[in-house]
PDB file of N, CA and C in Angstrom:
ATOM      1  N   UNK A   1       0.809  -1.198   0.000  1.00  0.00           N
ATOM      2  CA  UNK A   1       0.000   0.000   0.000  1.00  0.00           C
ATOM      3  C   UNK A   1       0.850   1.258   0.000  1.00  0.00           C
ATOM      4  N   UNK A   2       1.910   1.280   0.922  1.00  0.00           N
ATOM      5  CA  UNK A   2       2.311   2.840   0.662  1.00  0.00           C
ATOM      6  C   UNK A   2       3.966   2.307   0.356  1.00  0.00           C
ATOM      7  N   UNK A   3       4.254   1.203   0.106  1.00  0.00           N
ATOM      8  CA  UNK A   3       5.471   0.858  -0.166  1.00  0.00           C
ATOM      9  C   UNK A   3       6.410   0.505   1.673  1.00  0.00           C
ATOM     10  N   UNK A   4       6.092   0.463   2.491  1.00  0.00           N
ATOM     11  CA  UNK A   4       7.247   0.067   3.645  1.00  0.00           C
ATOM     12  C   UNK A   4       7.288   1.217   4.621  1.00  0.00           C
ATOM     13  N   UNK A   5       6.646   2.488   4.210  1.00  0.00           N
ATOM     14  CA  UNK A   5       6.790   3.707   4.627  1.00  0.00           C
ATOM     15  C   UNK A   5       6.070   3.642   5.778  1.00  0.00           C
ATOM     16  N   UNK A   6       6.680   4.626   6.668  1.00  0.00           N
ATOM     17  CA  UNK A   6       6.102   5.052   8.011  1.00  0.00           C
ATOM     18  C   UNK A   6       5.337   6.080   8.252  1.00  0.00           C
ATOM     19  N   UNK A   7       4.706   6.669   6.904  1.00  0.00           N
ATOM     20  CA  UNK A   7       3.805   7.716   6.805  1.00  0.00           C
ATOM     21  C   UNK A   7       3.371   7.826   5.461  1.00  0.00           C
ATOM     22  N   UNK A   8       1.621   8.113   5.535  1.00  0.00           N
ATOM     23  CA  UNK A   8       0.824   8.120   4.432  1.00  0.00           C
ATOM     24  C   UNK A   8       0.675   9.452   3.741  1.00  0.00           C
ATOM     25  N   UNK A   9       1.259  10.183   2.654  1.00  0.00           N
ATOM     26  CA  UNK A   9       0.704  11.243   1.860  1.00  0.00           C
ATOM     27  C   UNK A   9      -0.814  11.534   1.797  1.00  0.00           C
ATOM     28  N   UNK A  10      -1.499  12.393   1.607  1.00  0.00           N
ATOM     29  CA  UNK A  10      -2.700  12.451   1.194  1.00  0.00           C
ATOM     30  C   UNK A  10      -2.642  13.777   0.294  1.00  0.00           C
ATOM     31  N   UNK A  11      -3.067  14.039  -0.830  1.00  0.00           N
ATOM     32  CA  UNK A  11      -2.890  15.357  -1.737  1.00  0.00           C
ATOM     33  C   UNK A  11      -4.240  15.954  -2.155  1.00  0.00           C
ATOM     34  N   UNK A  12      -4.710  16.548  -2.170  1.00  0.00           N
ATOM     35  CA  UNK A  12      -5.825  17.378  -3.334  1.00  0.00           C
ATOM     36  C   UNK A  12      -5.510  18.612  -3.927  1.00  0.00           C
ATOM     37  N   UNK A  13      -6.080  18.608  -4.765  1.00  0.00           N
ATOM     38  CA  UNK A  13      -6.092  20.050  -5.372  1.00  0.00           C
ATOM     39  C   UNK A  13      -7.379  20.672  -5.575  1.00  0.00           C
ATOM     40  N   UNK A  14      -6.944  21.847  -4.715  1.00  0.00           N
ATOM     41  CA  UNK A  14      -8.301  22.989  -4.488  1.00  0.00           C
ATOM     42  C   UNK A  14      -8.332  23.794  -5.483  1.00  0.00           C
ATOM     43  N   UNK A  15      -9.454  24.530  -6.150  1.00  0.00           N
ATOM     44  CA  UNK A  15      -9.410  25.505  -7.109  1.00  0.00           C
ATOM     45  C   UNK A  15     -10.655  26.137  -6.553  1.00  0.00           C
ATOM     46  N   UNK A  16     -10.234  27.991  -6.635  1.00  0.00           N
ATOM     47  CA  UNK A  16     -11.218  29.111  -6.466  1.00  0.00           C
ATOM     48  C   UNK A  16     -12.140  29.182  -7.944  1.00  0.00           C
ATOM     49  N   UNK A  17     -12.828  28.757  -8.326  1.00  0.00           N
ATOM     50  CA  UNK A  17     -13.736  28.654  -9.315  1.00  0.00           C
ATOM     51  C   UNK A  17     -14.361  30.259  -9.114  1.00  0.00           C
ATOM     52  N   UNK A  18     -14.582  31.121  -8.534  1.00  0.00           N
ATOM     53  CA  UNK A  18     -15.254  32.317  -8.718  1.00  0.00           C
ATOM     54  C   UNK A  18     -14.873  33.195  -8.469  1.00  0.00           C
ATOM     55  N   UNK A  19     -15.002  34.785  -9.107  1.00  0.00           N
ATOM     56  CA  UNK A  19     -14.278  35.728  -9.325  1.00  0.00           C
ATOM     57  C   UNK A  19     -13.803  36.635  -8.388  1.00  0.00           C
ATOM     58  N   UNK A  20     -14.163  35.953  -7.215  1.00  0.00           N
ATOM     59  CA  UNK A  20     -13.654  36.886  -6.053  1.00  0.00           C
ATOM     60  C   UNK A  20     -12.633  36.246  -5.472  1.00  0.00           C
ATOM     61  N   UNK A  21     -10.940  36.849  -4.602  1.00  0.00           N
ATOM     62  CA  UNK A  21     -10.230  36.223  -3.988  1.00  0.00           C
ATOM     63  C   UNK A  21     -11.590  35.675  -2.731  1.00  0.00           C
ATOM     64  N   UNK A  22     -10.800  34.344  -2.404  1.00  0.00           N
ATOM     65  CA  UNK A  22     -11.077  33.727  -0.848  1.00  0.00           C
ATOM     66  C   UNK A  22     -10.370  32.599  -0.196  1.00  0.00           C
ATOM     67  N   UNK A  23     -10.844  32.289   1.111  1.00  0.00           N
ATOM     68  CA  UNK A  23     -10.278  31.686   1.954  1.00  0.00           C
ATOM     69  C   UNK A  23     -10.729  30.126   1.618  1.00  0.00           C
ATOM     70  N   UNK A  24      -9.945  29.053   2.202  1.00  0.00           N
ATOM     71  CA  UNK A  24     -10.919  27.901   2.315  1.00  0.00           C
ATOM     72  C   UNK A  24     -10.323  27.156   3.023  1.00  0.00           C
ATOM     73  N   UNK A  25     -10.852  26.608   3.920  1.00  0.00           N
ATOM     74  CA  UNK A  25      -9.939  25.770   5.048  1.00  0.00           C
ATOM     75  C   UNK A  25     -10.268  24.094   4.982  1.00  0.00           C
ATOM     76  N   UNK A  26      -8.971  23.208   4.117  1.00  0.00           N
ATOM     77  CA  UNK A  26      -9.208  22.214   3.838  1.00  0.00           C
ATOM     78  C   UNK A  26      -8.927  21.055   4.924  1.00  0.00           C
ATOM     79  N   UNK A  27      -9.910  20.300   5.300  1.00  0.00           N
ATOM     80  CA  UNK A  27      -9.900  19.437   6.686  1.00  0.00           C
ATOM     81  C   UNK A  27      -9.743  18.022   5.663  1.00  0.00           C
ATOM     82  N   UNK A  28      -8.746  17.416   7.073  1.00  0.00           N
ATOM     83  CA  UNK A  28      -8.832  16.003   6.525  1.00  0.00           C
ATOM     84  C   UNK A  28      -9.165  14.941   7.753  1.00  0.00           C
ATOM     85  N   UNK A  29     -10.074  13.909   7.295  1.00  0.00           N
ATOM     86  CA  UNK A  29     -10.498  13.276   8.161  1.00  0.00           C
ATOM     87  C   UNK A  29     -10.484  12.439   7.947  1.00  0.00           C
ATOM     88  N   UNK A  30     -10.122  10.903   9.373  1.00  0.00           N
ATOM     89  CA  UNK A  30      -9.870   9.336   9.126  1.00  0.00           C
ATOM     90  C   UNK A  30     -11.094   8.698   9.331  1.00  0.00           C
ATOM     91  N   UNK A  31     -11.293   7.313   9.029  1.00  0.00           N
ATOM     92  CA  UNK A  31     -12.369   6.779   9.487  1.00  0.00           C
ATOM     93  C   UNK A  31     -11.852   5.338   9.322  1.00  0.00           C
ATOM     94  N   UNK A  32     -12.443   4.124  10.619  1.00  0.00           N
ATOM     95  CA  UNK A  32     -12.624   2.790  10.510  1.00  0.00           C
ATOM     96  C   UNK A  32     -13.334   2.570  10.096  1.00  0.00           C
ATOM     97  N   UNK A  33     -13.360   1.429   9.003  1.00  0.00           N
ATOM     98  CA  UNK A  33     -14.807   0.149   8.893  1.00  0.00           C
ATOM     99  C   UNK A  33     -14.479  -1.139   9.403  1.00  0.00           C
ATOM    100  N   UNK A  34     -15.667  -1.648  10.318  1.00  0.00           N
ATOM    101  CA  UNK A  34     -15.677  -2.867  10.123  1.00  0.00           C
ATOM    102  C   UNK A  34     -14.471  -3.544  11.124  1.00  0.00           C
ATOM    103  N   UNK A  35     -14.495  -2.666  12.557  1.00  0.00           N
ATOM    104  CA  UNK A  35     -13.342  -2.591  13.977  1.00  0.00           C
ATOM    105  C   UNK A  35     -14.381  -3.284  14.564  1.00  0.00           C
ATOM    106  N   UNK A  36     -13.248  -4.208  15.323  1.00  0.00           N
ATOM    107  CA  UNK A  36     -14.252  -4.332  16.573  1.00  0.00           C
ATOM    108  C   UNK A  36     -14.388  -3.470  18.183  1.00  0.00           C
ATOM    109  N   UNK A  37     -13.238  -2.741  18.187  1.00  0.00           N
ATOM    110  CA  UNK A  37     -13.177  -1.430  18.524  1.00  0.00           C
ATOM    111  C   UNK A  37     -14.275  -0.175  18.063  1.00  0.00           C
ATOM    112  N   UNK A  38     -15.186   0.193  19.598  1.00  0.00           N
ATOM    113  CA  UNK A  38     -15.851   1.582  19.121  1.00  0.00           C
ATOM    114  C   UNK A  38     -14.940   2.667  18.815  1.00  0.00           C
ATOM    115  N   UNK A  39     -15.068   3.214  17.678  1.00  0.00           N
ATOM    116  CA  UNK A  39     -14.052   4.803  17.235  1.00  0.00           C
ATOM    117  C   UNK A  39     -15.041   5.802  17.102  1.00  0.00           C
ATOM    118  N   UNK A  40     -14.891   6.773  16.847  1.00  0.00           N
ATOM    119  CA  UNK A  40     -15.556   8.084  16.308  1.00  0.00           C
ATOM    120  C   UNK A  40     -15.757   7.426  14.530  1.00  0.00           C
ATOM    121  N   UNK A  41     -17.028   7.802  13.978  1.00  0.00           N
ATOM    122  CA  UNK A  41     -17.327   7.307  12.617  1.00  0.00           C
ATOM    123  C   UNK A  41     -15.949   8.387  11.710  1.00  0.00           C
ATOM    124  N   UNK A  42     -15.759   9.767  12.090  1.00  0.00           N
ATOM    125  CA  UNK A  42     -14.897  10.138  11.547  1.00  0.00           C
ATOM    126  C   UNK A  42     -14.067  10.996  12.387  1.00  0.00           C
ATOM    127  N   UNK A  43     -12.556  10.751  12.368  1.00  0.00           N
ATOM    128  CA  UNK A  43     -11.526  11.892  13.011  1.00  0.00           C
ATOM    129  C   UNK A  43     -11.133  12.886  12.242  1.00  0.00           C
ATOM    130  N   UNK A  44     -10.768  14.211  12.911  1.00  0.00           N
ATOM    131  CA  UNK A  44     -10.415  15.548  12.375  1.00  0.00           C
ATOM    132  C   UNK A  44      -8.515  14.935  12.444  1.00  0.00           C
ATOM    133  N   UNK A  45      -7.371  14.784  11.491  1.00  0.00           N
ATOM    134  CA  UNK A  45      -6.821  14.537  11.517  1.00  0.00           C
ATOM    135  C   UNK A  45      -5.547  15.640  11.075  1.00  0.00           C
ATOM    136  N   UNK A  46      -6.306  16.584  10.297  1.00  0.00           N
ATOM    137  CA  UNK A  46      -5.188  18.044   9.868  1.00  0.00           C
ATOM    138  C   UNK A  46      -6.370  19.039   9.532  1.00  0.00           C
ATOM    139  N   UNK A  47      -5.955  20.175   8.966  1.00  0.00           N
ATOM    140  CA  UNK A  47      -6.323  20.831   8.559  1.00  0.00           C
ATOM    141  C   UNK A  47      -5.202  21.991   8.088  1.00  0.00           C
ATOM    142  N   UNK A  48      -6.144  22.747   6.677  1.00  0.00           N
ATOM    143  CA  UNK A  48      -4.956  24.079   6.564  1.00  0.00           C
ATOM    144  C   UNK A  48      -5.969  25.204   5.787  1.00  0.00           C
ATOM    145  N   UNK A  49      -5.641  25.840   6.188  1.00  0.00           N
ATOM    146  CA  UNK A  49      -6.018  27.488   5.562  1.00  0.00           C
ATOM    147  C   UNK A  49      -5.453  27.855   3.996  1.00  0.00           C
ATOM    148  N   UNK A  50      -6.220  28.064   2.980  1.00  0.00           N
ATOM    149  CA  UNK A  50      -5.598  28.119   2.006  1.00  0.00           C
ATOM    150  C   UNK A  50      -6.107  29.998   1.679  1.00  0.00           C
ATOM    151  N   UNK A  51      -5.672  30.842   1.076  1.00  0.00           N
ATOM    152  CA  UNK A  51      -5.931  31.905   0.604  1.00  0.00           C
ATOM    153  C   UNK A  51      -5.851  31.897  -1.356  1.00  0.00           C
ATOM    154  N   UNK A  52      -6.991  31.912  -1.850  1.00  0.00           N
ATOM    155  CA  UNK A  52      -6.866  31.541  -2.657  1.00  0.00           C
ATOM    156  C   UNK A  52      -6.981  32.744  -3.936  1.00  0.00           C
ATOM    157  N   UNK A  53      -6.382  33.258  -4.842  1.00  0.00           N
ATOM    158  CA  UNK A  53      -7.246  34.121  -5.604  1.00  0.00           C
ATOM    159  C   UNK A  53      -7.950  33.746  -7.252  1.00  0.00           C
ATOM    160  N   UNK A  54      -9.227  34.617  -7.620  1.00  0.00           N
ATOM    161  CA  UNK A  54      -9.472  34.080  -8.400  1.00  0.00           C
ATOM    162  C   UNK A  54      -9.443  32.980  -9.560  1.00  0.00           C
ATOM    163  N   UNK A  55      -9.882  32.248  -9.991  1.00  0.00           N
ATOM    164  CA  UNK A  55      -9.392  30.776 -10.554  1.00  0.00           C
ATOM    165  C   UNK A  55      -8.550  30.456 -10.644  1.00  0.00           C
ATOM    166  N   UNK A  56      -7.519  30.329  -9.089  1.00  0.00           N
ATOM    167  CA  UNK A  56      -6.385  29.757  -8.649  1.00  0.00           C
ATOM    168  C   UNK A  56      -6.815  28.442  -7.843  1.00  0.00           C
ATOM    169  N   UNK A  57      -5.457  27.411  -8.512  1.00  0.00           N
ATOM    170  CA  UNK A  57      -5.585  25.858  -8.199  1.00  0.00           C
ATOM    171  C   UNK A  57      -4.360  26.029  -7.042  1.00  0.00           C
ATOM    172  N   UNK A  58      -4.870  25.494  -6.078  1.00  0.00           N
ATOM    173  CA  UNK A  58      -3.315  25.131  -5.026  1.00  0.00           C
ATOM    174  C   UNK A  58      -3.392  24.038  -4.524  1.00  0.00           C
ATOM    175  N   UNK A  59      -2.559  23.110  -4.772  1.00  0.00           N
ATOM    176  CA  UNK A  59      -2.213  21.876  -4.272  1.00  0.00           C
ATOM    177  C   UNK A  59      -2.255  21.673  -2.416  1.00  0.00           C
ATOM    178  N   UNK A  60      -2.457  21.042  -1.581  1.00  0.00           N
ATOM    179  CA  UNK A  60      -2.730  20.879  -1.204  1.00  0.00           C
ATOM    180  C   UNK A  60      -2.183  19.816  -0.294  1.00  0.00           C
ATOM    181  N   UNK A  61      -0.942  19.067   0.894  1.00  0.00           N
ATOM    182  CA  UNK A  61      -0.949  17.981   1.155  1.00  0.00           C
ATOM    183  C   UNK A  61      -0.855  17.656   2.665  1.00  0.00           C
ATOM    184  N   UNK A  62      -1.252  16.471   3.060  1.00  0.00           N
ATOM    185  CA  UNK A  62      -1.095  16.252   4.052  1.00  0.00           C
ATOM    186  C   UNK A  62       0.039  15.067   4.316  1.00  0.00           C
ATOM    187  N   UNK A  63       0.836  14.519   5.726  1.00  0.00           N
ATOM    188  CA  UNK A  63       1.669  13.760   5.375  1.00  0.00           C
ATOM    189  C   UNK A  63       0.927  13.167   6.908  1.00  0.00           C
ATOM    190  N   UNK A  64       0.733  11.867   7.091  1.00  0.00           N
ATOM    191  CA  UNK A  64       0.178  10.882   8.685  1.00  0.00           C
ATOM    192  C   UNK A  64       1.135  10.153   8.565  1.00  0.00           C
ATOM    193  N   UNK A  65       1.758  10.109  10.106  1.00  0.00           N
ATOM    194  CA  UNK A  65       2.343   9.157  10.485  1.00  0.00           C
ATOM    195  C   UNK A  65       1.731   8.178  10.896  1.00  0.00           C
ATOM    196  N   UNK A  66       2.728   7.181  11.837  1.00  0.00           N
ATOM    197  CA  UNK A  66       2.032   6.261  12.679  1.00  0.00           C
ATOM    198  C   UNK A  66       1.439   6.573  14.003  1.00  0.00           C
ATOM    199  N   UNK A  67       1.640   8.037  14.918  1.00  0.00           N
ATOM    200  CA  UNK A  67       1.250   8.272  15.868  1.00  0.00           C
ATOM    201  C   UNK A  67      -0.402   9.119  15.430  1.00  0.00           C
ATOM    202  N   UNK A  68      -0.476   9.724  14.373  1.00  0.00           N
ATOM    203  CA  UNK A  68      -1.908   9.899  13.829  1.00  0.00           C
ATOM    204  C   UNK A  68      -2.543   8.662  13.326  1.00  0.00           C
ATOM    205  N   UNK A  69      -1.880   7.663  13.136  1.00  0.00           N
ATOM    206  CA  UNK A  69      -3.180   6.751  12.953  1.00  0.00           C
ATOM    207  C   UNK A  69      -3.267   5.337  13.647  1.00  0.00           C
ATOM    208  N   UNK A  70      -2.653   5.743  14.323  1.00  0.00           N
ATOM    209  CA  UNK A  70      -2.770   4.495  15.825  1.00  0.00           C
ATOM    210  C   UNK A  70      -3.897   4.720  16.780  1.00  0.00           C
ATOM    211  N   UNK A  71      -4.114   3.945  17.188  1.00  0.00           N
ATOM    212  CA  UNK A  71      -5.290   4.112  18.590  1.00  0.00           C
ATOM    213  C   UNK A  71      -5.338   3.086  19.771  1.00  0.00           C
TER     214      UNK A  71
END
């Protein structure tokens, strides 16, 4: 799955589609299926503030270790 690595990438790319500059604050969140452990259906795991201006694309990434996705 991620090759041997001790931490998972996650990437998107955001784009301001409308003609005004703005803000957008991109959250990333984990989830179990199918634990026999009760978890939260979803965890808040990062987040970031992007400032974006008009039909501007900005990449976007997050990097989880093993202490974010242990429990």
């Amino acid at each position: 799955m991620n090759g041997g690595e001790e931490a998972v990438r996650v990437s998107a790319t955001i784009a301001n589609t409308g003609s005004k500059a703005g803000r957008e604050i991109v959250q990333l969140y984990i989830g179990l299926r199918d634990t026999s452990v009760v978890r939260p259906v979803r965890e808040l795991k990062g987040f970031k503030v992007l400032e974006l201006a008009p039909g501007e694309p900005q990449k976007v990434e997050f990097t989880l270790g093993l202490e974010q996705l242990a429990f």
